[in-house]
Each structure stands twice: as C-alpha cells, then as structure tokens.
Protein backbone atom coordinates (compact mmCIF):
# COMPACT_ATOMS: atom_id res chain seq x y z
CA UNK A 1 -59.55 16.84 -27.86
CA UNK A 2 -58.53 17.93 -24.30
CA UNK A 3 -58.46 14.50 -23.03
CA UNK A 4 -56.30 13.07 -25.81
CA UNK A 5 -53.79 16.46 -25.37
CA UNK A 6 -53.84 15.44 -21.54
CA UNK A 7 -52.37 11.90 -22.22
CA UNK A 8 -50.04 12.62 -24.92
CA UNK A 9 -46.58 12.34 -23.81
CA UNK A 10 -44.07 14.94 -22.91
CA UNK A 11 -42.76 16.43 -26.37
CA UNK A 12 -45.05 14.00 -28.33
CA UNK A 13 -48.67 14.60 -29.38
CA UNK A 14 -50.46 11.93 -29.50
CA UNK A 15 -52.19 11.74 -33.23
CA UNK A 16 -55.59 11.56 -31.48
CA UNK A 17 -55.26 15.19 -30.04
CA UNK A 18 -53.75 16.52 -33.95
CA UNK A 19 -56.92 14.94 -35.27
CA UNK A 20 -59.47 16.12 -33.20
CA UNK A 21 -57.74 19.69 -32.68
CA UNK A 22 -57.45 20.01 -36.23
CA UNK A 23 -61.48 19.14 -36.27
CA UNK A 24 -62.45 21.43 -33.33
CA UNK A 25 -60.45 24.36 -35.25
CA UNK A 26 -61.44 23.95 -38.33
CA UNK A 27 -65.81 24.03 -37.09
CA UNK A 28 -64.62 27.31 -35.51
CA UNK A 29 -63.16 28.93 -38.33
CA UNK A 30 -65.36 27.71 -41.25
CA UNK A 31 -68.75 26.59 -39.37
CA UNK A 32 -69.31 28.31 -35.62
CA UNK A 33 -67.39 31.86 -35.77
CA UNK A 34 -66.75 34.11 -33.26
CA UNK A 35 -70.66 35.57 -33.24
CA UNK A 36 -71.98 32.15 -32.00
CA UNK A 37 -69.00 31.19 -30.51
CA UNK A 38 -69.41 34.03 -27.85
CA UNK A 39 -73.04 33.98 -27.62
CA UNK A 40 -73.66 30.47 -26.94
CA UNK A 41 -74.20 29.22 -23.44
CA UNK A 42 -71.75 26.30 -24.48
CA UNK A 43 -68.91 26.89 -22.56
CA UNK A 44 -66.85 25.74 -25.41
CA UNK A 45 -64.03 28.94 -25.01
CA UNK A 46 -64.11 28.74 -21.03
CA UNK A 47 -63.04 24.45 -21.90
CA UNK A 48 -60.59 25.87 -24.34
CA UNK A 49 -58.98 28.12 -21.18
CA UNK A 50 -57.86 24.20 -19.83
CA UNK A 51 -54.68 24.52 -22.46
CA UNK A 52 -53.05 26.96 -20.36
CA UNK A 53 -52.70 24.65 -17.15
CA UNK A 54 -52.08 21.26 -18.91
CA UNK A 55 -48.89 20.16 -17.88
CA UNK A 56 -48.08 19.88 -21.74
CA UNK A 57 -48.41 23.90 -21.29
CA UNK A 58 -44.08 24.58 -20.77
CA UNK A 59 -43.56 22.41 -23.73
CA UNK A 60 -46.35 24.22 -25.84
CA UNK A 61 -44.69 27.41 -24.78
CA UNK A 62 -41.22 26.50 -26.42
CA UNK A 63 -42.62 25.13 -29.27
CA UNK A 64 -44.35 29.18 -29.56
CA UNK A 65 -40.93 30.35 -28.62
CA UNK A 66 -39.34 28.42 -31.63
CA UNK A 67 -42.11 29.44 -33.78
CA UNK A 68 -41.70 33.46 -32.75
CA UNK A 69 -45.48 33.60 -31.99
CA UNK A 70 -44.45 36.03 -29.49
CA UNK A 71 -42.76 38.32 -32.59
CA UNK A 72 -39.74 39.17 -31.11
CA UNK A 73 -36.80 40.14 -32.01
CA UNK A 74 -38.15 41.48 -35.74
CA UNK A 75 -35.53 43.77 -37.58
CA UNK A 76 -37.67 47.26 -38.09
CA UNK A 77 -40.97 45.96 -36.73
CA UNK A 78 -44.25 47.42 -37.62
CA UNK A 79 -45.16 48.33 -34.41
CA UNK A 80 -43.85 47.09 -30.66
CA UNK A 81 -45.29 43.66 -30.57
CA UNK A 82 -43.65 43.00 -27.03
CA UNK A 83 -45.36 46.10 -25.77
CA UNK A 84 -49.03 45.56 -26.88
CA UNK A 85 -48.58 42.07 -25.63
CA UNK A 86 -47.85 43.51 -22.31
CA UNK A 87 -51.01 45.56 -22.19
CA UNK A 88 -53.19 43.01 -21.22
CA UNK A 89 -50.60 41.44 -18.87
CA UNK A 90 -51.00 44.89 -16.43
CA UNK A 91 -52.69 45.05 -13.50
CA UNK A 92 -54.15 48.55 -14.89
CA UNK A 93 -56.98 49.28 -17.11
CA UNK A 94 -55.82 47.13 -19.99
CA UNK A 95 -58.98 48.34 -22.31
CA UNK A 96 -58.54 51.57 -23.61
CA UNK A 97 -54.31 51.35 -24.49
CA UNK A 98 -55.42 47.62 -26.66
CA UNK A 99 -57.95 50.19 -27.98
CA UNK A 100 -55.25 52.79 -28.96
CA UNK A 101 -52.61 50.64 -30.31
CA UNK A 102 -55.64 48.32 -32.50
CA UNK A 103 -56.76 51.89 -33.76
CA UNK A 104 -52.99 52.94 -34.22
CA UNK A 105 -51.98 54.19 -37.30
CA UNK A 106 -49.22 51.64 -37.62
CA UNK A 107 -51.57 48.63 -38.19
CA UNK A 108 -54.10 50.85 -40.30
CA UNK A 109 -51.57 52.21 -42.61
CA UNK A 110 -49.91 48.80 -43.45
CA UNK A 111 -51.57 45.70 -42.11
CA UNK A 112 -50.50 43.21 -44.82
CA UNK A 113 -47.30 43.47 -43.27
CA UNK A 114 -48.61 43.32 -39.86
CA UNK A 115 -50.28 40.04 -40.59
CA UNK A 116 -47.01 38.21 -42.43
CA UNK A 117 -44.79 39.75 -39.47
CA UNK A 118 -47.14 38.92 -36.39
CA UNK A 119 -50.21 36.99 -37.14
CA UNK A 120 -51.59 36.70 -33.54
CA UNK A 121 -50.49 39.85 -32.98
CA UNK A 122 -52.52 41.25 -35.61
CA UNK A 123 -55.32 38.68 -34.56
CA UNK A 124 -55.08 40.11 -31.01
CA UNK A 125 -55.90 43.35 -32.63
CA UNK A 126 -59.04 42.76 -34.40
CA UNK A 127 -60.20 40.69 -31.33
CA UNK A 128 -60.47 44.23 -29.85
CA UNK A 129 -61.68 45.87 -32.96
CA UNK A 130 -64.49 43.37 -32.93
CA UNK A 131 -65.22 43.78 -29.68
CA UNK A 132 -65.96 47.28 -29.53
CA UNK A 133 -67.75 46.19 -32.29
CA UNK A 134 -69.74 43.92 -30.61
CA UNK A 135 -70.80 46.00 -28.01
CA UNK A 136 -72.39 48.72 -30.23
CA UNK A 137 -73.70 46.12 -32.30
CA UNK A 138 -72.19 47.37 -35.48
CA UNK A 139 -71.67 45.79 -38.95
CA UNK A 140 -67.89 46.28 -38.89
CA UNK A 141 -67.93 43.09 -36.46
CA UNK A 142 -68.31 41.12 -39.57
CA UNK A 143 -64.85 42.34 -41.22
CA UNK A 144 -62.84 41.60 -38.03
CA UNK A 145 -63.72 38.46 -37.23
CA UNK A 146 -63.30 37.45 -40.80
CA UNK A 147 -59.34 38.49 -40.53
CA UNK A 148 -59.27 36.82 -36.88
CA UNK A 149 -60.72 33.24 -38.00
CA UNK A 150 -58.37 33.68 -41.06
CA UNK A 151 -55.54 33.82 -38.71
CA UNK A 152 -56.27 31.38 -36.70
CA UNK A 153 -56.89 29.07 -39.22
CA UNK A 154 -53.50 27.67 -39.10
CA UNK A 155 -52.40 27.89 -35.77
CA UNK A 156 -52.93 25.50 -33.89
CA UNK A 157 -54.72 25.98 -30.48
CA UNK A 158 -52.40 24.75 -27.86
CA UNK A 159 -49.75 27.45 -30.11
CA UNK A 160 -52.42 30.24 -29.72
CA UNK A 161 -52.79 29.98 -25.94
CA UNK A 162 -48.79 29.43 -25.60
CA UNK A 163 -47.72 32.13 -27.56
CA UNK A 164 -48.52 34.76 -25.06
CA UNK A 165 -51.24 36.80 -27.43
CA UNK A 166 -54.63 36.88 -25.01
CA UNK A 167 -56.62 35.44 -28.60
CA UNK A 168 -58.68 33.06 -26.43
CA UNK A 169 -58.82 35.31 -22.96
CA UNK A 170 -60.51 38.27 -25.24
CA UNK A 171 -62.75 35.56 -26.47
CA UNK A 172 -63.64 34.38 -22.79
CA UNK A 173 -64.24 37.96 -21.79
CA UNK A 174 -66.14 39.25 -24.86
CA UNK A 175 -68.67 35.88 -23.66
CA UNK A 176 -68.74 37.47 -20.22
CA UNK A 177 -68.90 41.53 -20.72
CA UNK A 178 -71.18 41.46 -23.64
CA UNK A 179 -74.80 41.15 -22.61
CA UNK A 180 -78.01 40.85 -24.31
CA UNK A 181 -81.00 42.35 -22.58
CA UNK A 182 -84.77 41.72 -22.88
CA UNK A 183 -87.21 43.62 -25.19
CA UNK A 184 -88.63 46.59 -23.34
CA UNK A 185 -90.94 48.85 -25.26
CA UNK A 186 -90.96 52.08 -23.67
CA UNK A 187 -93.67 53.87 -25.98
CA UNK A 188 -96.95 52.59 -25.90
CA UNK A 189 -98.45 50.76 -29.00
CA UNK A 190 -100.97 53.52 -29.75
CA UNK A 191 -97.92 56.33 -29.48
CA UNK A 192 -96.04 54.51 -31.74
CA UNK A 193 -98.83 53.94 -34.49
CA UNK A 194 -100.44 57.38 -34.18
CA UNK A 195 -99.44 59.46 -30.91
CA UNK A 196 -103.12 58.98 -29.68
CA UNK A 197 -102.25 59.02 -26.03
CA UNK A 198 -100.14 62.57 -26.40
CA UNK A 199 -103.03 64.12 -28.26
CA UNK A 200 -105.67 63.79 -26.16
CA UNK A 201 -103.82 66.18 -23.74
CA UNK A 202 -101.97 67.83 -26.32
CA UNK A 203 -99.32 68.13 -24.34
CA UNK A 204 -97.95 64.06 -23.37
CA UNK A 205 -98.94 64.35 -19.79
CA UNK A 206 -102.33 62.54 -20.17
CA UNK A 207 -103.21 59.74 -17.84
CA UNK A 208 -102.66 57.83 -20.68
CA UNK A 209 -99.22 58.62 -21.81
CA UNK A 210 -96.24 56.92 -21.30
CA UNK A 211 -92.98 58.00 -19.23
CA UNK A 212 -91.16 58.33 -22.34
CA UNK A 213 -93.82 60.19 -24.55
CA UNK A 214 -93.82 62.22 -21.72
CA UNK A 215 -90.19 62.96 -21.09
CA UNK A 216 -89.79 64.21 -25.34
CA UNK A 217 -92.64 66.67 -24.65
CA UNK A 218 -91.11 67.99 -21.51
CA UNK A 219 -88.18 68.25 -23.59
CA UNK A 220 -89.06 69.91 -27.21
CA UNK A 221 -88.96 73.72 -25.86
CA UNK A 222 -85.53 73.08 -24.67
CA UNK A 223 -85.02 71.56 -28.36
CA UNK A 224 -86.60 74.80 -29.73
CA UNK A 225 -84.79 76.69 -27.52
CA UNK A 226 -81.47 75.37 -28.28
CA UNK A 227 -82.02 75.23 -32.16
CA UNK A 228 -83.21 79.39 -31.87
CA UNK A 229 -80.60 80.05 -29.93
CA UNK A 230 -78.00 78.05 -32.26
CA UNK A 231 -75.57 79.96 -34.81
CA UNK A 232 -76.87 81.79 -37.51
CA UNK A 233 -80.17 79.92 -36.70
CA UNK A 234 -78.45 76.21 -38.09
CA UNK A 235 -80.24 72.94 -36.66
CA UNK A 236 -77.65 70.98 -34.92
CA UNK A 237 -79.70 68.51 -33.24
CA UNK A 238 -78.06 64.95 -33.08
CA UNK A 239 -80.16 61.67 -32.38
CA UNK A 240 -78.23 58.68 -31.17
CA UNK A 241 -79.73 55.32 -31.13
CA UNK A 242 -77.26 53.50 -29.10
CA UNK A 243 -78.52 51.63 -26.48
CA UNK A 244 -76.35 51.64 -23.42
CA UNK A 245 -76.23 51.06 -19.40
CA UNK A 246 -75.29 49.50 -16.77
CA UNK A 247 -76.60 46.08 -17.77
CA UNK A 248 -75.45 45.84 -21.00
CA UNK A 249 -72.12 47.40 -22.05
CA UNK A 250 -69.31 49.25 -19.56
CA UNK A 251 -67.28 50.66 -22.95
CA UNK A 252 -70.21 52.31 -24.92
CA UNK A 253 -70.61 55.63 -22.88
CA UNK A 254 -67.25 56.31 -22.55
CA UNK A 255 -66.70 55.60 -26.08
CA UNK A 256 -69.26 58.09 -27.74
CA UNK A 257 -68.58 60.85 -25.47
C-alpha cells in the first residue's frame, strides 16, 4: 500500500494504492481492531506514520481541506473543533485538556450530531476515551473503539492523517505508553489457599510469611482504628484493585485520586 501511494502521481492515485488501502482499512476495522492493533509488536501503526511525510502529503492535505475533515467553519458547532484539534498540537501537557473536552458535556449530551458534524473529530475523542480505558483495563474500551473503527471505516487513511485530527498519533502512542507487565504473585500459595503462613505466628510476621501478608497485618489496627473512630461508627473502608506504577501506566494515579 505505501509503496504504490509513493509512486502514484501528483493529484492521481494510482488504482493499486485505492485497492490495497481500501484492503488494509477494511482488516482494521472489521478483522484486527484497535486491541490487537496496539498490542502487537507489528509495527503496522508506526508504518502507517510514513503518510504524513510522503510527498503526496500537501496534496492529501487539500483534498482534507475540500472535504472539511478539519470541521471548520460549521454554523453553531457542537463544540470548538479548531480548539480541541489544537490541544494536541501544544507544546504543554496535551493529556488531561483531550481528557476534559472527550468527557465534556457537549459531546455526551448530543453525540449523534457530533459524529454527522465532525467524524474524526468525534473519532479523536473516543481515541482518548479508550485510552484511559485501556490503561485501567476497563470494559468501556470495547464501546469506544467500536464508534472509532465505525468512523474510520470510510475515511480513507491518507484523509485521516491529512486532516489534522491526531487519529493515528493517539494510536502510535497508546502502542508506546500502555504497558503490560509480568505476573508477580505477591502472596504466597499457602496464604492464598488457607493463610497457613500468618497463623502459625498469629500475627503475619512468621519466618514464613510473605512481605505482603505481612504489610495487611501491620495494617488492620489502623483499619480498626479508623473504622472506630469513623462517624456514627459507619464502615467506610474502600478496596481498590487497580494496579498502577511506574512501569505500567503514568495516567492511572492521577486519575483515581
């Protein structure tokens, strides 16, 4: 596909690049997705990242401009396309204000008419969604990258990376922020099937016990003590299960605090 876009002419693709695009998109959308497509070590999105630097890239970009892919000047628009597409073009922290204007209420309240009046724009926006998603490893993934294959089902993919929406830069960064670590069992097998190492001491600190059995029990009489001490005598204890740190996600702590 990239070969036959670089030796199209000027102004004219060349039907070998339409045929093979058209194939390359449409394994995305109905066969790969967005899961695999970011977890494999295929560096299909990074090859993808050539369509910004082909010298076909200033003709791609008026084609976009013809097109209003950009979603400018809209009569009453939804929300400030121009604006959120100049989030990620800032040389600040672009993270958190995509995160506020995805989580808007302008595109919650009415995002039929977000799609029909910016596609990208609204594919942009569940890019985000579905990366936060990603990196707490929760079901809603599923629902936003349904909406963003949807949309990019008929766009082509020169269009996408002309049209000045970062669809296939969040993609390339999602592959490169979210990590997958190795299984580390922090209990030991015979604490999790029946606590035997924490009751031979009876109090976790056995020669036997783990770190982590040993950190709860050093921690239940501040529990106790926090539950007594607690309104009106109400439990309010919270367990989390979110796994989070340096080597795996930047975005969760800040997130859930």
């Amino acid at each position: 596909m990239l070969i036959c876009y670089e030796q199209s002419s000027i102004g004219d693709l060349d039907a070998c690049y339409i045929d093979f695009e058209e194939r390359v998109r449409a394994s995305l959308v109905n066969s790969v997705g967005i899961r695999i497509l970011v977890g494999t070590r295929w560096p299909i999105v990074d090859a993808l990242q050539f369509l910004a630097h082909s010298r076909h890239a200033a003709q791609a970009r008026r084609e976009a401009t013809r097109l209003n892919l950009h979603c400018e000047n809209i009569e009453h628009p939804i929300l400030d396309w121009a604006s959120f597409r100049e989030v990620f073009q800032s040389q600040g922290d672009w993270y958190q204000p995509a995160v506020d204007v995805s989580y808007g209420p302008q595109l919650e309240k009415d995002w039929r008419r977000a799609i029909e009046e910016c596609p990208l724009g609204f594919a942009t926006a569940n890019l985000v969604k579905a990366m936060l998603c990603s990196h707490t490893e929760s079901i809603c993934f599923a629902a936003h990258e349904a909406f963003t294959l949807d949309l990019l089902r008929n766009h082509p993919l020169h269009l996408v990376m002309a049209s000045g929406w970062p669809v296939l830069w969040l993609l390339a960064h999602v592959t490169r922020v979210v990590k997958r670590h190795g299984f580390h069992l922090d209990f030991s097998p015979a604490e999790l099937l029946g606590f035997d190492a924490a009751a031979s001491s009876g109090d976790g600190r056995s020669g036997g016990s783990s770190q982590a059995m040993s950190d709860i029990f050093s921690a239940l009489p501040r529990i106790r003590k926090g539950v007594a001490d607690s309104a009106e005598g109400q439990h309010q204890l919270v367990y989390a299960t979110m796994a989070h740190g340096e080597g795996f996600s930047p975005y969760v702590g800040p997130f859930i605090q």
